[in-house]
Structure formats: C-alpha cells, structure tokens
PDB file of N, CA and C in Angstrom:
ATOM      1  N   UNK A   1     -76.218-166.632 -15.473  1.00  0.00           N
ATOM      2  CA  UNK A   1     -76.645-167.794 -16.233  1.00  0.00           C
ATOM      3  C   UNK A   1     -75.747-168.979 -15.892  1.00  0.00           C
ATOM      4  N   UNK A   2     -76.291-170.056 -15.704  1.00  0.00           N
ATOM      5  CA  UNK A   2     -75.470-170.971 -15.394  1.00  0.00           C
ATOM      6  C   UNK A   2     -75.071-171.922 -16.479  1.00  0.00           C
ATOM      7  N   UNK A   3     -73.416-172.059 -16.303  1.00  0.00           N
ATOM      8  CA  UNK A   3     -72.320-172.951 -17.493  1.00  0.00           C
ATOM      9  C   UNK A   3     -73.197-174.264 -17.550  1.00  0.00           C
ATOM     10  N   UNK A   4     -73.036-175.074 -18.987  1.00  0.00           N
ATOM     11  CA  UNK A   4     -73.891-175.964 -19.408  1.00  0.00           C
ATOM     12  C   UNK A   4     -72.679-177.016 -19.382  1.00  0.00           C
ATOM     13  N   UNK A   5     -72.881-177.891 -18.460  1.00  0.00           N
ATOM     14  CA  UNK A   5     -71.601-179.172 -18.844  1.00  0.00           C
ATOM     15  C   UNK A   5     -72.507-180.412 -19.386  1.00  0.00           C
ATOM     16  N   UNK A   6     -71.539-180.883 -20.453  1.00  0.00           N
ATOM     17  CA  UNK A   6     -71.472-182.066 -21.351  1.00  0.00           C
ATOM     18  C   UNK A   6     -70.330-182.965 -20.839  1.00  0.00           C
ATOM     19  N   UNK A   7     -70.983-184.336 -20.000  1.00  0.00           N
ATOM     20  CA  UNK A   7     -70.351-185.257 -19.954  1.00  0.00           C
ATOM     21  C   UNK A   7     -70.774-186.777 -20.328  1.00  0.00           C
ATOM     22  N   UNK A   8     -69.306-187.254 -21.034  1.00  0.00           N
ATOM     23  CA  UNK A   8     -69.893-188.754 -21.590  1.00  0.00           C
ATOM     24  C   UNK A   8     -68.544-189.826 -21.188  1.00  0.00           C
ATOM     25  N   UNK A   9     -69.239-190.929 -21.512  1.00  0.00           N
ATOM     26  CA  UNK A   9     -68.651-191.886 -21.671  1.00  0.00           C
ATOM     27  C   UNK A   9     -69.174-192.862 -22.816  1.00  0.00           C
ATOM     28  N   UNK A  10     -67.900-194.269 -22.990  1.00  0.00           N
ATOM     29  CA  UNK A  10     -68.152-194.770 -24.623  1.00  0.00           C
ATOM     30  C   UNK A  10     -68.301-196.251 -24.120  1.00  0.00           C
ATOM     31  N   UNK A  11     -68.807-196.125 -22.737  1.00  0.00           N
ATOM     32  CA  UNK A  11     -68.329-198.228 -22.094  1.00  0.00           C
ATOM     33  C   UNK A  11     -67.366-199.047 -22.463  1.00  0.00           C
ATOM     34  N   UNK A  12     -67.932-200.084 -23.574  1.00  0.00           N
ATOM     35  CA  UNK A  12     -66.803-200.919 -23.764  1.00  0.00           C
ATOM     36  C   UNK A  12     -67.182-200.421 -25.554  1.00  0.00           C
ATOM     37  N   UNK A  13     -67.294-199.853 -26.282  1.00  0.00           N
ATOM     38  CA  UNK A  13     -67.336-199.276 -27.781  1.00  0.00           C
ATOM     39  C   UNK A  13     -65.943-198.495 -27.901  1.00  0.00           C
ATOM     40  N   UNK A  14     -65.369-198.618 -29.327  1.00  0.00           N
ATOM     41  CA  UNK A  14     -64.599-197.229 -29.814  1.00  0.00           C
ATOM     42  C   UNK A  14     -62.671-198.628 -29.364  1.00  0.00           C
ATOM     43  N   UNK A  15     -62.359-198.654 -30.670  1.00  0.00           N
ATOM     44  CA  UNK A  15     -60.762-199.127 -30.601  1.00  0.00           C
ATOM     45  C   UNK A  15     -60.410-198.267 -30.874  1.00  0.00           C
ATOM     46  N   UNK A  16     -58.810-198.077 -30.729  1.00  0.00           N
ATOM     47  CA  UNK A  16     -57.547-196.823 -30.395  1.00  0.00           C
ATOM     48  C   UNK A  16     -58.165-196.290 -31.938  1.00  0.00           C
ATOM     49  N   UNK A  17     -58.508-197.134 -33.049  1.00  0.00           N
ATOM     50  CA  UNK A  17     -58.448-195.714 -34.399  1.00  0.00           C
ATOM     51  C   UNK A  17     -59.623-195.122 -34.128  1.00  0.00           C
ATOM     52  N   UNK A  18     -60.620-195.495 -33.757  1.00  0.00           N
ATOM     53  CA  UNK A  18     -61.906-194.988 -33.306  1.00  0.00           C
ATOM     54  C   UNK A  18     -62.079-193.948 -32.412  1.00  0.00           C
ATOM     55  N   UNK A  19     -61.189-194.193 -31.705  1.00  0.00           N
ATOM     56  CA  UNK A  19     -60.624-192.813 -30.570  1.00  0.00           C
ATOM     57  C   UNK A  19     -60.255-191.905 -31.203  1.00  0.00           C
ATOM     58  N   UNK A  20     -59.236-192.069 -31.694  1.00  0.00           N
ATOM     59  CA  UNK A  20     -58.207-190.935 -32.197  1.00  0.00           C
ATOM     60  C   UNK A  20     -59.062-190.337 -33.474  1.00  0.00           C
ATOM     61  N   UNK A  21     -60.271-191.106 -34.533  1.00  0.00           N
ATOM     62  CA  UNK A  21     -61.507-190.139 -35.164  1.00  0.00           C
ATOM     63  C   UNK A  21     -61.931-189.351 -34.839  1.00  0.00           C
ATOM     64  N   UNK A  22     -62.810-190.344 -33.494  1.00  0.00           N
ATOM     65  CA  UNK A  22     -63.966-189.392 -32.711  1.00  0.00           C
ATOM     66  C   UNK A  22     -62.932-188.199 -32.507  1.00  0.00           C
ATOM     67  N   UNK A  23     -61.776-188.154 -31.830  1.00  0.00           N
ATOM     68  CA  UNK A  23     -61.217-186.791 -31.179  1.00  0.00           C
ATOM     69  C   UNK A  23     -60.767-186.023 -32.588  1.00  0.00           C
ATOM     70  N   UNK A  24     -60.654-186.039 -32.868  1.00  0.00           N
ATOM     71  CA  UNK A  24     -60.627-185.178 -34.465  1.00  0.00           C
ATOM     72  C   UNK A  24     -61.701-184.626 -34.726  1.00  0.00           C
ATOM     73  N   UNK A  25     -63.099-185.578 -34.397  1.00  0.00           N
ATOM     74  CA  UNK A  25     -64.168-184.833 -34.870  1.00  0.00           C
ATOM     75  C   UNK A  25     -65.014-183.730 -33.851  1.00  0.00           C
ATOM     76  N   UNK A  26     -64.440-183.599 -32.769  1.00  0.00           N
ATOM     77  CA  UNK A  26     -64.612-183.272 -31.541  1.00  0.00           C
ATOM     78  C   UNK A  26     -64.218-181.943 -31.180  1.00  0.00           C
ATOM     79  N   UNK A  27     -62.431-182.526 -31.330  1.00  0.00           N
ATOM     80  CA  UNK A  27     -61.972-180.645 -32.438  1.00  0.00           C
ATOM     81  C   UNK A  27     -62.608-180.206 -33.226  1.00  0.00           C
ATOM     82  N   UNK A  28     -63.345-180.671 -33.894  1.00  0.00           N
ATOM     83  CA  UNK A  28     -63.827-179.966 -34.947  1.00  0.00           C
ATOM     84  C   UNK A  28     -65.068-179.241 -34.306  1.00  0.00           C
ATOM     85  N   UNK A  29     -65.727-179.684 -33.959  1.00  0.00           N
ATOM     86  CA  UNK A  29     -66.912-179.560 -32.762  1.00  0.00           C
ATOM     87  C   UNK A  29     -67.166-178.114 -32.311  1.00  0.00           C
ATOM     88  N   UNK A  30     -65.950-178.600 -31.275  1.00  0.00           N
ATOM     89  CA  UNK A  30     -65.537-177.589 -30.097  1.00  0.00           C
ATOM     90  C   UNK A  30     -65.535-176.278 -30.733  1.00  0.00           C
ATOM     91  N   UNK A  31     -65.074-175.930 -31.939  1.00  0.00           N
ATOM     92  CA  UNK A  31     -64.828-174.842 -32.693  1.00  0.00           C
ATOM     93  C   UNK A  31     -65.934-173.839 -33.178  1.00  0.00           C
ATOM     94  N   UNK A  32     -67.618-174.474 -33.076  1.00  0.00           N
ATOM     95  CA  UNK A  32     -68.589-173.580 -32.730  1.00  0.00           C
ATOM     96  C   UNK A  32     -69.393-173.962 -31.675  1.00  0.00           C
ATOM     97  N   UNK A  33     -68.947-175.120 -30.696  1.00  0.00           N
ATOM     98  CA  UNK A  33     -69.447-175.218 -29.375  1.00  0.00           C
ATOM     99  C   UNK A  33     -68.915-173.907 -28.417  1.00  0.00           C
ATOM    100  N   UNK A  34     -69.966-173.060 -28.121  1.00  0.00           N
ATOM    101  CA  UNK A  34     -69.539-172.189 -26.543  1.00  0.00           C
ATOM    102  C   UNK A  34     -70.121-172.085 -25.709  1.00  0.00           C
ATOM    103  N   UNK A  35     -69.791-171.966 -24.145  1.00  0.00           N
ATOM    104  CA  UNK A  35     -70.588-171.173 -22.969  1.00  0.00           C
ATOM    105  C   UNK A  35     -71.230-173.056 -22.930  1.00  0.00           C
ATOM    106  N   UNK A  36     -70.046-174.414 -23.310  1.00  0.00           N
ATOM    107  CA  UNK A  36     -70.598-175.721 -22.585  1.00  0.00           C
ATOM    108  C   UNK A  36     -69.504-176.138 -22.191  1.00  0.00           C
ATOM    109  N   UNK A  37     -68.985-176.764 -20.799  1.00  0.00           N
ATOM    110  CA  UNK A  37     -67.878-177.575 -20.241  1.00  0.00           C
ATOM    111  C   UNK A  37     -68.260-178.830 -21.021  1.00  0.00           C
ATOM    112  N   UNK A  38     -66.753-179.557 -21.509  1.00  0.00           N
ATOM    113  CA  UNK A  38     -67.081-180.944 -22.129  1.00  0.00           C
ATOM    114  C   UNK A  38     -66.337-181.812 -21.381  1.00  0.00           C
ATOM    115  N   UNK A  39     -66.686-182.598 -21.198  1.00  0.00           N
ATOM    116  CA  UNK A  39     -65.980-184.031 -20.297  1.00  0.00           C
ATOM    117  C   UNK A  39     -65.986-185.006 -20.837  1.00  0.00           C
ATOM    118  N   UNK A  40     -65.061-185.883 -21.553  1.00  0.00           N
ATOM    119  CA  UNK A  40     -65.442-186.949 -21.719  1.00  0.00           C
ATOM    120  C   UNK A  40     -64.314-187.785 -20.866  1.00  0.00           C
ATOM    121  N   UNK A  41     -65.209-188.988 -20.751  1.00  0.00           N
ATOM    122  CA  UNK A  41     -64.640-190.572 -19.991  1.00  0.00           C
ATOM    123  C   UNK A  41     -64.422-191.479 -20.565  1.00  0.00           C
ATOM    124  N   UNK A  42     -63.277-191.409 -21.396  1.00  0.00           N
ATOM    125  CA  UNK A  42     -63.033-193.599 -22.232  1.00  0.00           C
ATOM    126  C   UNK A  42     -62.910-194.118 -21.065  1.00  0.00           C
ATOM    127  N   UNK A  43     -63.085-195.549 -21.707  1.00  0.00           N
ATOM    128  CA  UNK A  43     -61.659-196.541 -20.918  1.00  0.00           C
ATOM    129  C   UNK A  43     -60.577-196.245 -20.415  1.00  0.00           C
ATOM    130  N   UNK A  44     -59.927-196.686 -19.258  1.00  0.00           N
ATOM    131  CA  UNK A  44     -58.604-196.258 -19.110  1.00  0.00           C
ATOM    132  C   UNK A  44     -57.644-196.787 -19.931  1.00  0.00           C
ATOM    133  N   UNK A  45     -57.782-197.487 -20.777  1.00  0.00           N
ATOM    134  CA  UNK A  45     -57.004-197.924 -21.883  1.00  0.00           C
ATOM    135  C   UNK A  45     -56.454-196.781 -22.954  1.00  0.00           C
ATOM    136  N   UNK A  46     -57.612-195.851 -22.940  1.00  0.00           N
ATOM    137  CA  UNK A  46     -57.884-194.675 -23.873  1.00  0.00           C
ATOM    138  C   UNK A  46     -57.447-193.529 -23.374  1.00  0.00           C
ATOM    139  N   UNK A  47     -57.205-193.054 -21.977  1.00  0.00           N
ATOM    140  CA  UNK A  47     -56.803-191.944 -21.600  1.00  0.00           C
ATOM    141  C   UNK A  47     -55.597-191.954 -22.145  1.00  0.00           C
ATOM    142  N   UNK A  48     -54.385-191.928 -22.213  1.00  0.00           N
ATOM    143  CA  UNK A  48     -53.223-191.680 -22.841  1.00  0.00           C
ATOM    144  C   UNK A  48     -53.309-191.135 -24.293  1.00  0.00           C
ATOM    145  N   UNK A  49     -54.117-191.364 -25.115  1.00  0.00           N
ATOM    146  CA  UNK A  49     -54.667-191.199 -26.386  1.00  0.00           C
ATOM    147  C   UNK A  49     -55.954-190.256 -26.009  1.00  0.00           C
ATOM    148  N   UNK A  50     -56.211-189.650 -25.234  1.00  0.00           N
ATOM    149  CA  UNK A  50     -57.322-188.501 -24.866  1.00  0.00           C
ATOM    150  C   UNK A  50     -56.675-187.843 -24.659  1.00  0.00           C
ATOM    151  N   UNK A  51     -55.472-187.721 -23.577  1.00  0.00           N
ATOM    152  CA  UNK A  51     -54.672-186.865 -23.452  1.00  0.00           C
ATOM    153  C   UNK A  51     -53.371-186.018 -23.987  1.00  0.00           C
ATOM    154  N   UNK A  52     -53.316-187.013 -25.613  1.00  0.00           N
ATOM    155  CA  UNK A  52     -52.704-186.571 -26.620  1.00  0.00           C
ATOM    156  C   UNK A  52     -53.211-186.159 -27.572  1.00  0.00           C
ATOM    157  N   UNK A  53     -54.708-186.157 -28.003  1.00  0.00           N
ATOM    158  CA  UNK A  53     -55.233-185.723 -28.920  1.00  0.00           C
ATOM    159  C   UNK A  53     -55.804-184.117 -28.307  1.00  0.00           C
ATOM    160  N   UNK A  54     -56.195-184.477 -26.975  1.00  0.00           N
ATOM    161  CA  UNK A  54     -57.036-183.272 -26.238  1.00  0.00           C
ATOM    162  C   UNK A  54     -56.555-182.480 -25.437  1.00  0.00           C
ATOM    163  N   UNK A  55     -55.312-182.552 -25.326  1.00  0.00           N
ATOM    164  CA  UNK A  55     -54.722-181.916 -24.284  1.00  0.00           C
ATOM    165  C   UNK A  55     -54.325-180.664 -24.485  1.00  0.00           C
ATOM    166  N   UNK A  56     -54.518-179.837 -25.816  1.00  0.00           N
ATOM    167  CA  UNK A  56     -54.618-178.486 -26.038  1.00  0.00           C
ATOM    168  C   UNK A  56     -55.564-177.861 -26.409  1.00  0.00           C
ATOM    169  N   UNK A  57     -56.922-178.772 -25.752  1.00  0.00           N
ATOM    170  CA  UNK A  57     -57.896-177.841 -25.977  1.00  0.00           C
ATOM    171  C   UNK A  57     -58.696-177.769 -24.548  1.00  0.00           C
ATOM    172  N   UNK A  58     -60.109-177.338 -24.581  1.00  0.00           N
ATOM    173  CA  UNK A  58     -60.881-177.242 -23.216  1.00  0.00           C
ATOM    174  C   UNK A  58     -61.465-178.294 -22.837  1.00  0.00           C
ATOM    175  N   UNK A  59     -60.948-179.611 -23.292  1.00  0.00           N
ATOM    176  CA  UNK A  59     -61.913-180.730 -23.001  1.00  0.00           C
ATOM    177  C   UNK A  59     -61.034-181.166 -21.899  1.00  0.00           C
ATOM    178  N   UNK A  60     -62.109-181.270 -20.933  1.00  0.00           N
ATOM    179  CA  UNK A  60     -61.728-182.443 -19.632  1.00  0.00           C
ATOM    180  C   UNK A  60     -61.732-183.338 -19.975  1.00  0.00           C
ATOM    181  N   UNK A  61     -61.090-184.464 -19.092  1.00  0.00           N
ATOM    182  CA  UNK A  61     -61.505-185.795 -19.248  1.00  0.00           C
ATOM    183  C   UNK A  61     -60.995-186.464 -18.092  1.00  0.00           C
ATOM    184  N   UNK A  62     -61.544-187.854 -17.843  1.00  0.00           N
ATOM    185  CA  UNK A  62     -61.429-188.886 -16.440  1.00  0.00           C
ATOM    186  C   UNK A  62     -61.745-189.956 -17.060  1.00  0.00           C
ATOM    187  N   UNK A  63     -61.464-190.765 -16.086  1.00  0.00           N
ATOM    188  CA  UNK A  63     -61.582-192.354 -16.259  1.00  0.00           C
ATOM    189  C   UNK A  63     -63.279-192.816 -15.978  1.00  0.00           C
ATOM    190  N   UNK A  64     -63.308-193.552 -16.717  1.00  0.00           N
ATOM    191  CA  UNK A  64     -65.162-193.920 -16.599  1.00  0.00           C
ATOM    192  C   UNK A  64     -65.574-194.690 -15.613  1.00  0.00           C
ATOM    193  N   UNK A  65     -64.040-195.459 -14.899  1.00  0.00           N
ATOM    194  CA  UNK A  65     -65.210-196.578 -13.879  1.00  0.00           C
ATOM    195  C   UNK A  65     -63.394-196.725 -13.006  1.00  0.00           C
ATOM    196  N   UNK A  66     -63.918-196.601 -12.035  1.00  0.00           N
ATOM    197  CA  UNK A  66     -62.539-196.710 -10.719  1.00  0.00           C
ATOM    198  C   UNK A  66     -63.045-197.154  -9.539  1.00  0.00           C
ATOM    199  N   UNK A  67     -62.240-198.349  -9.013  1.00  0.00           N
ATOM    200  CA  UNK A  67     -62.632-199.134  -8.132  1.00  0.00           C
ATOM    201  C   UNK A  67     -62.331-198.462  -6.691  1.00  0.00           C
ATOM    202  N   UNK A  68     -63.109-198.325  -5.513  1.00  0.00           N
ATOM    203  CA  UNK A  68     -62.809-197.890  -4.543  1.00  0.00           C
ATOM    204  C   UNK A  68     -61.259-198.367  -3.853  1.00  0.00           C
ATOM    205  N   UNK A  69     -60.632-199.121  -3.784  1.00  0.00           N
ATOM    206  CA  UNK A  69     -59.347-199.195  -3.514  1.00  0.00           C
ATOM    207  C   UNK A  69     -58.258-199.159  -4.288  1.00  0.00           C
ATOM    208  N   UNK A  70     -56.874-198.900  -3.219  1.00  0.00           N
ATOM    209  CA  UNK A  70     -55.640-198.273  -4.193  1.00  0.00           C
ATOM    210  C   UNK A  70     -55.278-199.330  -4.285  1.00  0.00           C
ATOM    211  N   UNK A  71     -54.940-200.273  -4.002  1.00  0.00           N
ATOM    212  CA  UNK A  71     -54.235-201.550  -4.611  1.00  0.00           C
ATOM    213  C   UNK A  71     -55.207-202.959  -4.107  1.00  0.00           C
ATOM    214  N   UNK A  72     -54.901-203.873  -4.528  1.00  0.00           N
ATOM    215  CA  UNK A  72     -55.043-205.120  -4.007  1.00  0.00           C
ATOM    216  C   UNK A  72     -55.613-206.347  -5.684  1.00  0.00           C
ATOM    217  N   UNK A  73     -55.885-207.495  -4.468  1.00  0.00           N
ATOM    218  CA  UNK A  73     -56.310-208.629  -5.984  1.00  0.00           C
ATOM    219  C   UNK A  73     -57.517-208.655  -6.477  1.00  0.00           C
ATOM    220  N   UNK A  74     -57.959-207.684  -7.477  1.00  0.00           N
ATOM    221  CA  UNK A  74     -59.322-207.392  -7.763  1.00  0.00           C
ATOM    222  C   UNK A  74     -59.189-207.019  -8.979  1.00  0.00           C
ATOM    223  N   UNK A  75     -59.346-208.506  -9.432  1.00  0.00           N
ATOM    224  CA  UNK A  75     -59.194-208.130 -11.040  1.00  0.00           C
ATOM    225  C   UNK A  75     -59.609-207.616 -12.318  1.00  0.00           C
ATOM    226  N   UNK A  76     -59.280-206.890 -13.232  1.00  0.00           N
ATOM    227  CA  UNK A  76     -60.077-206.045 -13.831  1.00  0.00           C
ATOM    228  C   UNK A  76     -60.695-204.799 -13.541  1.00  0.00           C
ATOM    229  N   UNK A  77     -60.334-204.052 -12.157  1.00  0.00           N
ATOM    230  CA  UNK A  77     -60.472-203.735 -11.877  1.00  0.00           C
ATOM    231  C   UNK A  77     -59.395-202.064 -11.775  1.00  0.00           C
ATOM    232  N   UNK A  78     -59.858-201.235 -11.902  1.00  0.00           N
ATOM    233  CA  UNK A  78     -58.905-199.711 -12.269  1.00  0.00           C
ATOM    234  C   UNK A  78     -58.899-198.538 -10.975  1.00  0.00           C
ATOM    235  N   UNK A  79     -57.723-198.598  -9.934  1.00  0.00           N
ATOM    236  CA  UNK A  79     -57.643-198.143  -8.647  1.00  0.00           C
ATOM    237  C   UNK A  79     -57.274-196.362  -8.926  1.00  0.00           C
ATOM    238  N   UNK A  80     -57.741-195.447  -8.044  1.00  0.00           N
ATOM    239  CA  UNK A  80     -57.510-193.704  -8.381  1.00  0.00           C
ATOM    240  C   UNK A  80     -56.417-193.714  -8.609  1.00  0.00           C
ATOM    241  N   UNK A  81     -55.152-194.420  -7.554  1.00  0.00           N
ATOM    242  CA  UNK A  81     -53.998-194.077  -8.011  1.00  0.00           C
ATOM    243  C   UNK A  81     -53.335-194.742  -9.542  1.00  0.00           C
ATOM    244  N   UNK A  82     -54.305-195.857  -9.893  1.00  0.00           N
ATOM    245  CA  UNK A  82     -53.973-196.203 -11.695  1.00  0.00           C
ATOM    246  C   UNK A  82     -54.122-195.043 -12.405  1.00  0.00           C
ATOM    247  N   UNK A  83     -55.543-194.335 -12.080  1.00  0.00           N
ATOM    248  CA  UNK A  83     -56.289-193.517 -12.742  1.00  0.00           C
ATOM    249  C   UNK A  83     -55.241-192.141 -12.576  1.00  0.00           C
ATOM    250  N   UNK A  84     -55.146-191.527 -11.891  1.00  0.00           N
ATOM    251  CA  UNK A  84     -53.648-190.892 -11.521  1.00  0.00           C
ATOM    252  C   UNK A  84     -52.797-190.798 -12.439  1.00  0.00           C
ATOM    253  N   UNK A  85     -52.058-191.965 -12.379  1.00  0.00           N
ATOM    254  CA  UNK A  85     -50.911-191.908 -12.968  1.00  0.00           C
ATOM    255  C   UNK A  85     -50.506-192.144 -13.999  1.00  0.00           C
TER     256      UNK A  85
END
C-alpha cells in the first residue's frame, strides 16, 4: 500500500503567535493521524519556530519558495544555502 503524504504551505498568512497555535494544534493532530507523511512549508521567517515547536515529532518541514541562486542582489528573495542554514 502506498504511504499517503500531506504537504502544505501558509503563503503570506499566519504571524509568529499564529504559528506557534497552529503547531500546537497539529500536535494535537498528529496523535490520531497514521500511515500519512506531513510536510509543512512556512515562510522562512517561520522555520526557526517550526523547528522548535516540531522538531520532536514526525513532521517534516522546508521552506516554501527558494530562489535558484546562492547569493547575489535579488531582493526579497530566499537562496538554498539561506534555506540551509
């Protein structure tokens, strides 16, 4: 049978307390969610705060939008190695 993945993203919706809800309610979730991979994608503003709320459970997560190059003047713009590190 093949694993069921759940992936999202929130665009430009959801400030840092809004984050740190949703992931509370998510835990809560997960706890009769089984046999689905979950992924979610904030902002890169938000990963640091995904990765402290979620980081002891099975939820993946990535950056929602990354610009094909590692550096240069392209503003607003979020490079793999940002996303990285």
């Amino acid at each position: 049978m093949r694993k069921k993945l759940a992936v999202a993203n929130w665009k430009m919706n959801k400030t840092r307390t809004e984050t740190q809800q949703f992931c509370q309610e998510l835990r809560q979730a997960l706890e009769q969610l089984h046999g689905t991979e979950v992924v979610i994608c904030p902002p890169y503003t938000y990963l640091d705060l995904i990765a402290e709320q979620m980081g002891n459970t099975s939820v993946s997560w990535g950056g929602q939008n990354c610009f094909w190059e590692e550096q240069g003047a392209y503003t607003g713009e979020i490079s793999p190695l940002m996303l990285r590190d």
